[in-house]
Protein backbone atom coordinates (compact mmCIF):
# COMPACT_ATOMS: atom_id res chain seq x y z
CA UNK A 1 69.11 -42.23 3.58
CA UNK A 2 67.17 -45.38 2.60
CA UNK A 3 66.46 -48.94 4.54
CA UNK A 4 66.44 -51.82 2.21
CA UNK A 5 63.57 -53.44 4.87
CA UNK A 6 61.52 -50.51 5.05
CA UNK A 7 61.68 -49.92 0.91
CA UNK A 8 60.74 -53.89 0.43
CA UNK A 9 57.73 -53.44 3.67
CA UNK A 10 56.59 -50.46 1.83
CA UNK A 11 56.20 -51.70 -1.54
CA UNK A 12 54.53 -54.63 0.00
CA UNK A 13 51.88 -52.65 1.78
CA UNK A 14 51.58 -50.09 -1.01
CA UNK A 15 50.95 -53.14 -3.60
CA UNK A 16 48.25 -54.32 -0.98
CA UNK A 17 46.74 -50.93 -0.85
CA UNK A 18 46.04 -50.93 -4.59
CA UNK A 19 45.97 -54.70 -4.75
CA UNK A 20 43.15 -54.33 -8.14
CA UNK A 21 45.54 -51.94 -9.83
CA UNK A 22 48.49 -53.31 -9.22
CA UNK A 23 47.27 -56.83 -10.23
CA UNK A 24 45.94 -55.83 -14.07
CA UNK A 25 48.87 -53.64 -14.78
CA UNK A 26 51.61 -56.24 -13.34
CA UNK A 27 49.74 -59.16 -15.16
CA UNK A 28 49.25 -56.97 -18.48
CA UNK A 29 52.86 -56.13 -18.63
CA UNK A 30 53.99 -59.62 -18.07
CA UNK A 31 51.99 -60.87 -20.74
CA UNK A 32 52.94 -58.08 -23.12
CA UNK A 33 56.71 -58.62 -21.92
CA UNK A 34 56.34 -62.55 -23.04
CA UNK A 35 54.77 -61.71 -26.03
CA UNK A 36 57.33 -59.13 -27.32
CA UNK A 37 60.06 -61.17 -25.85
CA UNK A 38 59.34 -64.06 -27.92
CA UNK A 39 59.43 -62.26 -31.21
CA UNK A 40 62.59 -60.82 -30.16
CA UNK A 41 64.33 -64.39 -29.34
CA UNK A 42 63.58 -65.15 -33.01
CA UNK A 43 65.28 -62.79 -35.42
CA UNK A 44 63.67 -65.01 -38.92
CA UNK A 45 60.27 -64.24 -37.61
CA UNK A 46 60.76 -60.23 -36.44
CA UNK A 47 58.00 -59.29 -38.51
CA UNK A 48 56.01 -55.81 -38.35
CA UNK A 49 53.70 -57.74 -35.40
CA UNK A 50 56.62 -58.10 -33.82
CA UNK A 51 57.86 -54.74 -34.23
CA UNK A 52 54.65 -53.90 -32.87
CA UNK A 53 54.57 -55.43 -29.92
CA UNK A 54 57.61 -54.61 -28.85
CA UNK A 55 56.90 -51.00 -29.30
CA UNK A 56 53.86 -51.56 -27.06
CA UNK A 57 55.87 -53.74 -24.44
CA UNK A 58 58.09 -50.72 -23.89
CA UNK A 59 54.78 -48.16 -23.62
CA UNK A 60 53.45 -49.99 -21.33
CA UNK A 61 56.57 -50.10 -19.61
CA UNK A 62 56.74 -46.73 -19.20
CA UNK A 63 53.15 -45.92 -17.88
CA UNK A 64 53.60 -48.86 -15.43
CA UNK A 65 56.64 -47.24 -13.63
CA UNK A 66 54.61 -44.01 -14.02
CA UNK A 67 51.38 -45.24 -12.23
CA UNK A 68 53.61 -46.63 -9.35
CA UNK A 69 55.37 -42.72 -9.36
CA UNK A 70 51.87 -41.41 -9.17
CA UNK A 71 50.83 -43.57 -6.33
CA UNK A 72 53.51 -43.43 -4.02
CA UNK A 73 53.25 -39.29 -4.75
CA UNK A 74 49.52 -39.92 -3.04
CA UNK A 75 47.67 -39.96 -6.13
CA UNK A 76 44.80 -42.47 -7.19
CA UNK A 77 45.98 -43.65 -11.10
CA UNK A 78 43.60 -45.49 -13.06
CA UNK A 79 44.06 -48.44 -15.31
CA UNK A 80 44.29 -46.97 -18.66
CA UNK A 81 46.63 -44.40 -17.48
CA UNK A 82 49.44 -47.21 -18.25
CA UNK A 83 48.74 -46.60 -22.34
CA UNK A 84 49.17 -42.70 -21.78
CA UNK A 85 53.24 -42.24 -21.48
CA UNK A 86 53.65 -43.11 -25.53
CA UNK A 87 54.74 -39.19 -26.11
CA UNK A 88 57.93 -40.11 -23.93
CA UNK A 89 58.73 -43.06 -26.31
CA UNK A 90 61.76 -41.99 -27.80
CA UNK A 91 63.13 -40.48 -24.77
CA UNK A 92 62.81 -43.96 -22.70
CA UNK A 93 64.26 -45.37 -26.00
CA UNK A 94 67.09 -43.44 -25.74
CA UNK A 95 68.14 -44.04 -22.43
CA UNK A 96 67.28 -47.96 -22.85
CA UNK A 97 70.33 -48.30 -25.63
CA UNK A 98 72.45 -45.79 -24.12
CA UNK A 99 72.89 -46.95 -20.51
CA UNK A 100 73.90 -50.61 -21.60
CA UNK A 101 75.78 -48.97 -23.99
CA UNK A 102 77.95 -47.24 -21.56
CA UNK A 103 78.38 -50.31 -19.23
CA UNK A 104 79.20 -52.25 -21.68
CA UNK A 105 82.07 -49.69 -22.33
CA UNK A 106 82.84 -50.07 -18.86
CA UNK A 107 82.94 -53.43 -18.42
CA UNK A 108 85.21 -53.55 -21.49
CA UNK A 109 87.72 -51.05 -19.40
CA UNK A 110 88.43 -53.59 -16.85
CA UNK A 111 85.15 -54.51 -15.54
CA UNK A 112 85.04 -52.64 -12.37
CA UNK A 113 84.11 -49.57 -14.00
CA UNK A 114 81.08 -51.09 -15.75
CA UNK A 115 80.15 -52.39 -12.33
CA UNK A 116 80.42 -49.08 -11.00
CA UNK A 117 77.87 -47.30 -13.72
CA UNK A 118 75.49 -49.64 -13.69
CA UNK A 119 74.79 -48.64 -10.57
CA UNK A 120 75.41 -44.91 -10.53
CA UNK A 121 73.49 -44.70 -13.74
CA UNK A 122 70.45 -46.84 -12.32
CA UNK A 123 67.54 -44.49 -12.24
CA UNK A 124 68.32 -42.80 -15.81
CA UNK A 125 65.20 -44.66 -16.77
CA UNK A 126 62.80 -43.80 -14.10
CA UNK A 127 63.89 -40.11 -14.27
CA UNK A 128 63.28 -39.78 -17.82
CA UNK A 129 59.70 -41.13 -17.16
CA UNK A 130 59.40 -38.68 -13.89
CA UNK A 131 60.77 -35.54 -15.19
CA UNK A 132 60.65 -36.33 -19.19
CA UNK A 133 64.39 -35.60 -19.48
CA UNK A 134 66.30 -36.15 -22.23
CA UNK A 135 68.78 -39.41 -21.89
CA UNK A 136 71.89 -37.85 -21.12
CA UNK A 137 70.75 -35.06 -18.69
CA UNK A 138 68.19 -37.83 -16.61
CA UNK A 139 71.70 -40.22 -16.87
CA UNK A 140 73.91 -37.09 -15.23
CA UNK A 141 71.06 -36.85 -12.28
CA UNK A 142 71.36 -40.53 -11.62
CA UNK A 143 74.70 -39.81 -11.39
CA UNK A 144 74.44 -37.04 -8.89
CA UNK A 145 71.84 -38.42 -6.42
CA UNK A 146 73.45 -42.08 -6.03
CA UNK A 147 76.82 -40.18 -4.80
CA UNK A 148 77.72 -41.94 -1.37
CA UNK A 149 75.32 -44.37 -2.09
CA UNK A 150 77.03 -47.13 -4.27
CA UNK A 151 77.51 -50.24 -1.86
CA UNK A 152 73.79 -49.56 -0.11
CA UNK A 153 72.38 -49.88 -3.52
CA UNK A 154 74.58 -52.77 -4.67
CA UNK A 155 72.82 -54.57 -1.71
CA UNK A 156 69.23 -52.92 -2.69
CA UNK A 157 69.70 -54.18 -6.20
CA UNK A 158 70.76 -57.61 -5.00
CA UNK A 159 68.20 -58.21 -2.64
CA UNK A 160 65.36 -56.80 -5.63
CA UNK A 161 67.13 -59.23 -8.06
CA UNK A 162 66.86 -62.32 -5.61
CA UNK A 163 62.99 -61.34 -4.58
CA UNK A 164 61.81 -61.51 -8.48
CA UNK A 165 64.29 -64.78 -8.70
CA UNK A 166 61.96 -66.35 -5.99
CA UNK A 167 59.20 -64.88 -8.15
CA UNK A 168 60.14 -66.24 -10.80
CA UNK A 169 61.45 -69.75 -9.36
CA UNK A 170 57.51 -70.23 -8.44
CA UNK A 171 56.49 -71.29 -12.04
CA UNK A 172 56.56 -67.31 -13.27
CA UNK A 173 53.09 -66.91 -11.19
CA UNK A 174 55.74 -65.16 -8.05
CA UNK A 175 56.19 -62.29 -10.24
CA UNK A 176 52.76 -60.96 -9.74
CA UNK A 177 53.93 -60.47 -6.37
CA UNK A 178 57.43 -59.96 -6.65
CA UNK A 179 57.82 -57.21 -9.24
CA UNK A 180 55.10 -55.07 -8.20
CA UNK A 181 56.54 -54.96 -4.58
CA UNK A 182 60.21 -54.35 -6.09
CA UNK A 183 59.06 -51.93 -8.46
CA UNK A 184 57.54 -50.15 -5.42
CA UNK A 185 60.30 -50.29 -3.41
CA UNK A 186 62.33 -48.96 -6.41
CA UNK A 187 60.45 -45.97 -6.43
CA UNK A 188 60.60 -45.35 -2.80
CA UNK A 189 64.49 -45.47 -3.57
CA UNK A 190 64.52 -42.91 -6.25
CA UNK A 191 62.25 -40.63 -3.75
CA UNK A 192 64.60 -40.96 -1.05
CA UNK A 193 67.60 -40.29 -2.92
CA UNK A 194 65.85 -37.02 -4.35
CA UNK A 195 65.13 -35.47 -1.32
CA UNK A 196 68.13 -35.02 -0.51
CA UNK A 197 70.00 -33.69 -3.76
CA UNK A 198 68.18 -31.40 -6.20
CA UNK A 199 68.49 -31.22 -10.03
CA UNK A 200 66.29 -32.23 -13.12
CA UNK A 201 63.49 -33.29 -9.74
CA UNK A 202 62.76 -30.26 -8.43
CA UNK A 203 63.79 -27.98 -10.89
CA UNK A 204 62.36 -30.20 -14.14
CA UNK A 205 62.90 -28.87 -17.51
CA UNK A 206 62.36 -30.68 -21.00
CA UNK A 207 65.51 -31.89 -22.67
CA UNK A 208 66.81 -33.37 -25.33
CA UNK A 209 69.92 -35.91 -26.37
């Protein structure tokens, strides 16, 4: 079982701990995010930069979430370690189109249902980047270890949505702060839930769709 205080105070001290780290990577993948983002608002100027950066955006997406799996497991990532994930691309791809996919589909039956996935279905992306699953086997685990879980994490991904709000309420600047501890504390989630329930964690093998 998780605490919602102890996950936040953990990813707080954790961030602290690795302050240099965690400052370059958060602030790299913030600007990379904007840039990407802003070709993306603008379908008449999607051009093969924009492609680009995108492409890179979601890299360095991955080996973020990877260098915070790496230090909460007690090891001592470096910076460039955040442009190494690329051979998981597709994978993370995968996942990213298919778990809106299927809340959309569930918020189309009703709602409730879509409500219920996005939860369950939560950490498909984060497993896929721990374990290098396949999209549809890391979405089953998700699945699996969130069991008896669902209104804890409701709360957990409330109170994560409302501490990058703050972040990003303070003039976007917050978010060097606020995603970085909630990214943290996401991980320390995932970890938690995994302890308790094996699959594709302790007994990892490479998958496809």
């Amino acid at each position: 079982m998780f605490s919602i205080k102890e996950s936040i105070k953990y990813g707080w001290e954790k961030s602290k701990e690795h302050m240099e780290l965690v400052l370059f990577t958060t602030l790299l993948i913030l600007a990379v995010g904007s840039i990407a983002g802003g070709f993306g608002e603008n379908q008449n100027e999607l051009s093969l930069i924009g492609i680009i950066a995108i492409i890179f955006g979601i890299i360095i997406k991955i080996g973020y979430n990877k260098i915070f799996l790496r230090i909460h497991d007690g090891e001592i990532p470096k910076f460039v370690d955040i442009f190494k994930e690329y051979p998981i691309f597709w994978r993370y791809l995968g996942v990213s189109i298919l778990y809106p996919l299927v809340i959309l589909g569930g918020l189309i039956l009703i709602i409730i249902p879509g409500i219920i996935w996005a939860v369950r279905f939560s950490f498909s992306p984060i497993i896929v980047i721990d374990t290098k699953s396949g999209p549809v086997a890391a979405m089953k685990e998700s699945y699996a270890i969130t069991k008896d879980n669902f209104w804890k994490l409701v709360l957990f991904f409330i109170v994560m949505a409302l501490i990058n709000l703050l972040g990003l309420i303070l003039f976007g600047v917050g978010l060097i702060v606020t995603l970085p501890v909630s990214t943290m504390a996401y991980v320390l989630v995932y970890r938690k839930l995994t302890e308790a329930k094996a699959g594709l964690i302790t007994n990892p093998s490479p998958q496809t769709i």
